[in-house]
N, C-alpha and C. Protein backbone atom coordinates (compact mmCIF):
# COMPACT_ATOMS: atom_id res chain seq x y z
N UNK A 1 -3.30 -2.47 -58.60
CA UNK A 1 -2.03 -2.93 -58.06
C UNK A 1 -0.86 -2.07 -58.52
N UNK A 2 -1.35 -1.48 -59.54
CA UNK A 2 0.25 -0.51 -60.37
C UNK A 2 0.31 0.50 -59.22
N UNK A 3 0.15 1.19 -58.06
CA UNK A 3 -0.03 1.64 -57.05
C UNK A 3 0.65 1.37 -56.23
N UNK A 4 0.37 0.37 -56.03
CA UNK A 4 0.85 -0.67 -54.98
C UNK A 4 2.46 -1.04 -55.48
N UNK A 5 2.94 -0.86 -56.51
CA UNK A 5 4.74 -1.39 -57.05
C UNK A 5 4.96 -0.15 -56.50
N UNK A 6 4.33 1.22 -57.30
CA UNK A 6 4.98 2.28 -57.57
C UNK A 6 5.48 2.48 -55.94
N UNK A 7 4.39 2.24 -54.73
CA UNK A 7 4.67 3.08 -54.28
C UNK A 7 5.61 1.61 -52.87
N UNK A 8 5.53 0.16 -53.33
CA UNK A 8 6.95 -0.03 -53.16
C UNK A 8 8.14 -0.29 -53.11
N UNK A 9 8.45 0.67 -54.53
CA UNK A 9 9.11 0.92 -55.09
C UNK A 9 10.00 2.49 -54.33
N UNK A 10 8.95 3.61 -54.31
CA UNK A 10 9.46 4.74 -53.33
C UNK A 10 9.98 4.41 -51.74
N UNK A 11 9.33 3.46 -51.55
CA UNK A 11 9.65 3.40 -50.19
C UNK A 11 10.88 2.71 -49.89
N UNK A 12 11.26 1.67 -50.78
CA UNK A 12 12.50 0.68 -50.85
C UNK A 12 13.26 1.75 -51.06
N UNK A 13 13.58 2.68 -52.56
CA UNK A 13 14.59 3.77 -52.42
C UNK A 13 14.71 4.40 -51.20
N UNK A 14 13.02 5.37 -50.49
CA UNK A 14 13.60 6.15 -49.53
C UNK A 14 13.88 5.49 -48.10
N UNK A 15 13.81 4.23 -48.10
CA UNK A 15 14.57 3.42 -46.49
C UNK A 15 15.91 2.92 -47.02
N UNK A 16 16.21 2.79 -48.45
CA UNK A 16 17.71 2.31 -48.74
C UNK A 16 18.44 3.90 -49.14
N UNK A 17 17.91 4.45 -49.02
CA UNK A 17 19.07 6.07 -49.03
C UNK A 17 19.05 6.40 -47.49
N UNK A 18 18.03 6.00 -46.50
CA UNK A 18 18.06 6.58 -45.59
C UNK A 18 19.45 5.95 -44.44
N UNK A 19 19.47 4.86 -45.24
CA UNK A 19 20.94 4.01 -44.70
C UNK A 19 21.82 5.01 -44.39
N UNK A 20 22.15 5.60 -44.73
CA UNK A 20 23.63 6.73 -44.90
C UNK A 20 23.81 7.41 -43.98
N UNK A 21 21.84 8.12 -43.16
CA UNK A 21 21.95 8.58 -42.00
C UNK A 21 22.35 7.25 -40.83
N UNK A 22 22.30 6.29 -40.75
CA UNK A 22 22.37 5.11 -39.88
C UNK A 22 23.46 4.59 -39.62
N UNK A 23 23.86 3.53 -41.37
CA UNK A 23 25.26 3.21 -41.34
C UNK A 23 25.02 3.16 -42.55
N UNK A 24 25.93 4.28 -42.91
CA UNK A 24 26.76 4.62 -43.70
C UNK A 24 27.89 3.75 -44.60
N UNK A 25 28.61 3.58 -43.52
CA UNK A 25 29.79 2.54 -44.12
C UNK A 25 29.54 1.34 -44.43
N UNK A 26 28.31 0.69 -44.31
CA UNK A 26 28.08 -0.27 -44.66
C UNK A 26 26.99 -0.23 -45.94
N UNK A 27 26.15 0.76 -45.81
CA UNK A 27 25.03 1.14 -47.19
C UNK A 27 26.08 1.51 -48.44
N UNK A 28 27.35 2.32 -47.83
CA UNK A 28 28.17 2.31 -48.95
C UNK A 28 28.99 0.84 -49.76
N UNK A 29 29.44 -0.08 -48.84
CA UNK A 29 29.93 -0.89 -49.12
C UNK A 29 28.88 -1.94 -49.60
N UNK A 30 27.61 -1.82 -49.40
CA UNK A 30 26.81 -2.49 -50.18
C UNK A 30 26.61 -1.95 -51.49
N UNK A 31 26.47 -1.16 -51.39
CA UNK A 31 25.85 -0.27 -52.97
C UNK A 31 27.40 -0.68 -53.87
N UNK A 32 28.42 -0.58 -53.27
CA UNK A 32 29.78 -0.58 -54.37
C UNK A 32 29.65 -2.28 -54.61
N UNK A 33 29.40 -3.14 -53.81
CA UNK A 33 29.13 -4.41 -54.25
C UNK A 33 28.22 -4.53 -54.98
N UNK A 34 27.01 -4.10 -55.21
CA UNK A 34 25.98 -4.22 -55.96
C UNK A 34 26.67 -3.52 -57.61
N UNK A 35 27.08 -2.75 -57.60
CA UNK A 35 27.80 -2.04 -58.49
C UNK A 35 28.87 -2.80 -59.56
N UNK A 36 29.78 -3.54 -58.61
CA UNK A 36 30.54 -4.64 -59.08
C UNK A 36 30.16 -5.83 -59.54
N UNK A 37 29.38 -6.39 -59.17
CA UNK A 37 28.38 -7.66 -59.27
C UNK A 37 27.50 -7.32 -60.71
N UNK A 38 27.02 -6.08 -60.82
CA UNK A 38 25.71 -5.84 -62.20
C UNK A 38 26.38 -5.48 -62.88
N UNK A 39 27.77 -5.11 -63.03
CA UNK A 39 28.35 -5.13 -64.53
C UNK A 39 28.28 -6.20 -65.38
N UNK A 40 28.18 -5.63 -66.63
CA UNK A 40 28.48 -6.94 -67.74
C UNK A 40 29.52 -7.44 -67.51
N UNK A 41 29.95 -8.60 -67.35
CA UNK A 41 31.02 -9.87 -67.46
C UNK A 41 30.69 -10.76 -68.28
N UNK A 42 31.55 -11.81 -67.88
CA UNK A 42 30.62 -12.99 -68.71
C UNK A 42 29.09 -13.41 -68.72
N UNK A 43 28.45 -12.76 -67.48
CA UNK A 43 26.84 -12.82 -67.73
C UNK A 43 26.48 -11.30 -67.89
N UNK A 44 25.69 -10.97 -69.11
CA UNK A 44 24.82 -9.64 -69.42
C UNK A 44 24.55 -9.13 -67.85
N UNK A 45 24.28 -7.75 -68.04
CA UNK A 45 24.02 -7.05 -66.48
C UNK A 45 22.35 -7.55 -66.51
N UNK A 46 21.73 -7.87 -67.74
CA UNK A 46 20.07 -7.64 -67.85
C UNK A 46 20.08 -9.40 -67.27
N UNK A 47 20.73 -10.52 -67.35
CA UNK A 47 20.87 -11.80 -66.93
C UNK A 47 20.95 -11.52 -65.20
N UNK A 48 21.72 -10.86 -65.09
CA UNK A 48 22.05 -10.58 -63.30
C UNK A 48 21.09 -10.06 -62.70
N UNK A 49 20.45 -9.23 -63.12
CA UNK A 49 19.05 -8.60 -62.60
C UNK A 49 17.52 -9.78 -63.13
N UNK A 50 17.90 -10.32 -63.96
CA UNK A 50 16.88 -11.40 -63.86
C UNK A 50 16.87 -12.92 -62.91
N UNK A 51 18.61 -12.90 -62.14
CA UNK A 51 18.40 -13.91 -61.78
C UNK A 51 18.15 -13.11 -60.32
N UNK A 52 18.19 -11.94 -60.21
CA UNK A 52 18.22 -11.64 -58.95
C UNK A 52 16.12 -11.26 -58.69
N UNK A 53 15.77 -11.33 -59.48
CA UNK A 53 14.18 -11.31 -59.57
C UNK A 53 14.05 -12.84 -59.28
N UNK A 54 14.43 -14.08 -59.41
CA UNK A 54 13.76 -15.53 -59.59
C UNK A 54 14.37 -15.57 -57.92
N UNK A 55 15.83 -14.93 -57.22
CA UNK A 55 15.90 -14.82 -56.02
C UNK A 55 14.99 -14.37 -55.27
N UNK A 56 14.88 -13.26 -55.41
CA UNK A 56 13.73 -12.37 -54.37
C UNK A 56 12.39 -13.08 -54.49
N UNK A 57 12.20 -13.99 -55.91
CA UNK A 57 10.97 -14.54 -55.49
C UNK A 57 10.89 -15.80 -54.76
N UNK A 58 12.32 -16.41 -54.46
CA UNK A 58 12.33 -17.96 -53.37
C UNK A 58 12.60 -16.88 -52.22
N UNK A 59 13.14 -15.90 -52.03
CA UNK A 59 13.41 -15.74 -50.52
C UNK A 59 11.79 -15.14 -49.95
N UNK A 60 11.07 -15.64 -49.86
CA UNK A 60 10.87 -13.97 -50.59
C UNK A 60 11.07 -12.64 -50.26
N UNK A 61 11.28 -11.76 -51.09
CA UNK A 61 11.73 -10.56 -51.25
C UNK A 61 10.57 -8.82 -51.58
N UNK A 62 9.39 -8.79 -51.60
CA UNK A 62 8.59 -8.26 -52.21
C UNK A 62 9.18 -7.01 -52.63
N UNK A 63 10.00 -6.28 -52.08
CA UNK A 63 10.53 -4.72 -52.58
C UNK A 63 12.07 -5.19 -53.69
N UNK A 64 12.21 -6.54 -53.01
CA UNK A 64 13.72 -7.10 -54.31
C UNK A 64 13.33 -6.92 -55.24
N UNK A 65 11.77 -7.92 -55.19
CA UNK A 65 11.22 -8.08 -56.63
C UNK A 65 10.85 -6.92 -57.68
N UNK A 66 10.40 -5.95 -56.85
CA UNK A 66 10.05 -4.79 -57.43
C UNK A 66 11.24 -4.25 -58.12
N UNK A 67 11.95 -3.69 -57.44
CA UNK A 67 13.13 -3.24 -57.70
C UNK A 67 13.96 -3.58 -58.47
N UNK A 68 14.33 -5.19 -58.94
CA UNK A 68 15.18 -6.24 -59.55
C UNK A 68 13.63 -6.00 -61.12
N UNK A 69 12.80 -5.79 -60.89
CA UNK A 69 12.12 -5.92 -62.32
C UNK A 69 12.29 -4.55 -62.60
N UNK A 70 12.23 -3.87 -62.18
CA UNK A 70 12.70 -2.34 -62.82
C UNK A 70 14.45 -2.04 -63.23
N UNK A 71 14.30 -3.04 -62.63
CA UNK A 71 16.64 -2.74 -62.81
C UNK A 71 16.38 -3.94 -64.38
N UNK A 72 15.73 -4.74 -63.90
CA UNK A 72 16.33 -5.73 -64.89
C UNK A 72 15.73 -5.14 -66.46
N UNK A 73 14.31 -4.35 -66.59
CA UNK A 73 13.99 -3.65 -67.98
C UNK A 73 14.86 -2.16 -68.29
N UNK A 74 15.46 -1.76 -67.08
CA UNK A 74 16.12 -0.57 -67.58
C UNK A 74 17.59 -1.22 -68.02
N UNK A 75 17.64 -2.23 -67.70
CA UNK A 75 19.27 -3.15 -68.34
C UNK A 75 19.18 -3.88 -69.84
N UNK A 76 17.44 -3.84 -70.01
CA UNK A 76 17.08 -4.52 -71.58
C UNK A 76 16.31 -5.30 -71.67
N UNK A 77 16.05 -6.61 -70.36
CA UNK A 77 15.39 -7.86 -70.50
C UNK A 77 13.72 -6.90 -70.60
N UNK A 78 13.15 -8.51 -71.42
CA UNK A 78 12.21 -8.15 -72.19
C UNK A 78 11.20 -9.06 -71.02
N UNK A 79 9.97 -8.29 -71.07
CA UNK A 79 8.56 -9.28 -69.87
C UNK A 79 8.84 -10.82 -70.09
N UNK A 80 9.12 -11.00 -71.73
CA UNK A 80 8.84 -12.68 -71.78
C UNK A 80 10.35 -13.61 -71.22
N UNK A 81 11.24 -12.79 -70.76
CA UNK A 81 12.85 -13.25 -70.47
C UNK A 81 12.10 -13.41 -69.06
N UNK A 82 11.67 -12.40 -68.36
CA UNK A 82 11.93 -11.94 -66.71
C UNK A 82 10.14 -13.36 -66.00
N UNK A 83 9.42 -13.32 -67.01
CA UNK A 83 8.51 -14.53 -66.51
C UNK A 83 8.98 -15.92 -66.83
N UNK A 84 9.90 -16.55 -68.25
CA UNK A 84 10.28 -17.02 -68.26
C UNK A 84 11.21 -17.54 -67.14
N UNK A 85 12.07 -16.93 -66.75
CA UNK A 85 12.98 -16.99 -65.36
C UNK A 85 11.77 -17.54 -64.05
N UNK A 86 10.96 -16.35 -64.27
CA UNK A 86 9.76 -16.37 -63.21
C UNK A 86 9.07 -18.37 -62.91
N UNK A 87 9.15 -19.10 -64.19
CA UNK A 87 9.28 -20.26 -64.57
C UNK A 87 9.84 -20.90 -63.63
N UNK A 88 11.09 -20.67 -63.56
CA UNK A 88 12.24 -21.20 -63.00
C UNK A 88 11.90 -21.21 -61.21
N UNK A 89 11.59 -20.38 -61.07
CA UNK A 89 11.68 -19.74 -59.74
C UNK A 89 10.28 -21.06 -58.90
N UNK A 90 9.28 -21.14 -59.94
CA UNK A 90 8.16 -22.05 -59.69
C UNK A 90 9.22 -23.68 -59.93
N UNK A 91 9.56 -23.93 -59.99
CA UNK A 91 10.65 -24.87 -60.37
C UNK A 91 10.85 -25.08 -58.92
N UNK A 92 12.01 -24.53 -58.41
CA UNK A 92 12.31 -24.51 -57.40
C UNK A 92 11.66 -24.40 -56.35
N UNK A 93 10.75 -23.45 -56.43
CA UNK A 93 10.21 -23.07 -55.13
C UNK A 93 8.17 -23.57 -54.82
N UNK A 94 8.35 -24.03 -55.99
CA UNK A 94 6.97 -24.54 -55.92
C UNK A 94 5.75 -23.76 -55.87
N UNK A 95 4.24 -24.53 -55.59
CA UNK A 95 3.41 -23.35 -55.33
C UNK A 95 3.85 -22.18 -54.24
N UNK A 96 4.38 -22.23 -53.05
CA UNK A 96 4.48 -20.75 -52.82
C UNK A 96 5.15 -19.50 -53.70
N UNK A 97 6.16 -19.87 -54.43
CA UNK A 97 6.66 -19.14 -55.37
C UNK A 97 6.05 -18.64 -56.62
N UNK A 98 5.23 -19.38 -56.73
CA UNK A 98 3.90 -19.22 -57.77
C UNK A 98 3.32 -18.01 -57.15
N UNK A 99 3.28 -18.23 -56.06
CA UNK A 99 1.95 -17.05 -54.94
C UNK A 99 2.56 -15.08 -55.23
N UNK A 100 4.28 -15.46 -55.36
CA UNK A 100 4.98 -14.48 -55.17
C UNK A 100 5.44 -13.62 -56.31
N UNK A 101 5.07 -14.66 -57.40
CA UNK A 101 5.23 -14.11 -59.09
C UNK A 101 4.02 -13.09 -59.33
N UNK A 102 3.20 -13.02 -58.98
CA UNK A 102 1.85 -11.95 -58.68
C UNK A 102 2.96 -10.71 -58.76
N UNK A 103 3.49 -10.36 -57.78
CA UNK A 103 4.33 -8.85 -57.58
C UNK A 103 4.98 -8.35 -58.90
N UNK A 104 5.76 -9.56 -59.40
CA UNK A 104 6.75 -9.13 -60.52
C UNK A 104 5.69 -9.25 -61.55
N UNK A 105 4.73 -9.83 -62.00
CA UNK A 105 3.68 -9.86 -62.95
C UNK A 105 2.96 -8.24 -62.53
N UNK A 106 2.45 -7.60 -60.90
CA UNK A 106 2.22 -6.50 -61.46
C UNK A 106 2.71 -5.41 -61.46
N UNK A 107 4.67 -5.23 -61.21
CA UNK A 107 5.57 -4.42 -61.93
C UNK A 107 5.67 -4.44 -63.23
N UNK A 108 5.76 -5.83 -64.18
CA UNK A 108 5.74 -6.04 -65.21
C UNK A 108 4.30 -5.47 -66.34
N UNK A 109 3.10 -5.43 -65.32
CA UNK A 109 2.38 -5.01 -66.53
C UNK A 109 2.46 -3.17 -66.28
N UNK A 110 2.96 -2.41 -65.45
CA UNK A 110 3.14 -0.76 -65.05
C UNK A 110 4.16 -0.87 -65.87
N UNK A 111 5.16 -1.42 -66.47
CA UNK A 111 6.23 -1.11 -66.53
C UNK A 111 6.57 -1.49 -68.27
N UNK A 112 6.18 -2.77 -68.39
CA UNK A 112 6.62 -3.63 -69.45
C UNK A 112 5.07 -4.39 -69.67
N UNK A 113 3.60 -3.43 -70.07
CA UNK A 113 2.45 -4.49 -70.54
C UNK A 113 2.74 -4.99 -71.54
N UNK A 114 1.65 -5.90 -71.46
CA UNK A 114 1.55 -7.04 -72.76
C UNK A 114 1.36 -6.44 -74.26
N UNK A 115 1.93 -7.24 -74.93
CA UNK A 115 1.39 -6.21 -76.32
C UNK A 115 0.49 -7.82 -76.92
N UNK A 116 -0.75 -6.63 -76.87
CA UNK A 116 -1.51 -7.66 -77.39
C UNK A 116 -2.10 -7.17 -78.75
């Protein structure tokens, strides 16, 4: 499955850069919102990228998820923060959301394995 993130993971970057050839003015005005939104404020940027992983897993999201677990360990959160959340997400969204924690469990072990 570590295959299977990596590669969509490449593909989410190269269809979200390819925006620019399309629309432009709007891939830009997304990216500067995304920009504004993941700064530290009163919630950590590594909190914002974890709640945006427990999102992508009620909508569902499969390239969010990917993406939001790689944003959220390059911001600091640790595997046991981002499944913890993952918790949450089963909370809400029940067994299907359970079905969808699979993805971020196998970004999380390419990215952030278990230390056993």
């Amino acid at each position: 499955m570590d295959n299977d993130v990596e590669k969509t993971l490449k593909s989410f970057q190269k269809h979200f850069g390819a925006l620019n050839r399309d629309i432009p003015d709007t891939r830009n005005a997304f990216t500067d919102l995304l920009k504004t939104v993941h700064k530290d404020g009163a919630l950590p940027a590594k909190f914002k990228e974890i709640i945006c992983i427990v999102a992508s897993i009620l909508a569902p999201c499969e390239s969010c998820m990917v993406y939001h677990t790689k944003q959220a360990l390059s911001a600091g959160a640790t595997r046991e923060e981002i499944m913890e959340a993952a918790a949450v997400a089963i909370v809400m969204g029940g067994g299907p959301a359970s079905t969808h924690i699979a993805t971020v469990q196998d970004a999380l072990d390419l990215w952030a394995p278990r230390k056993e």
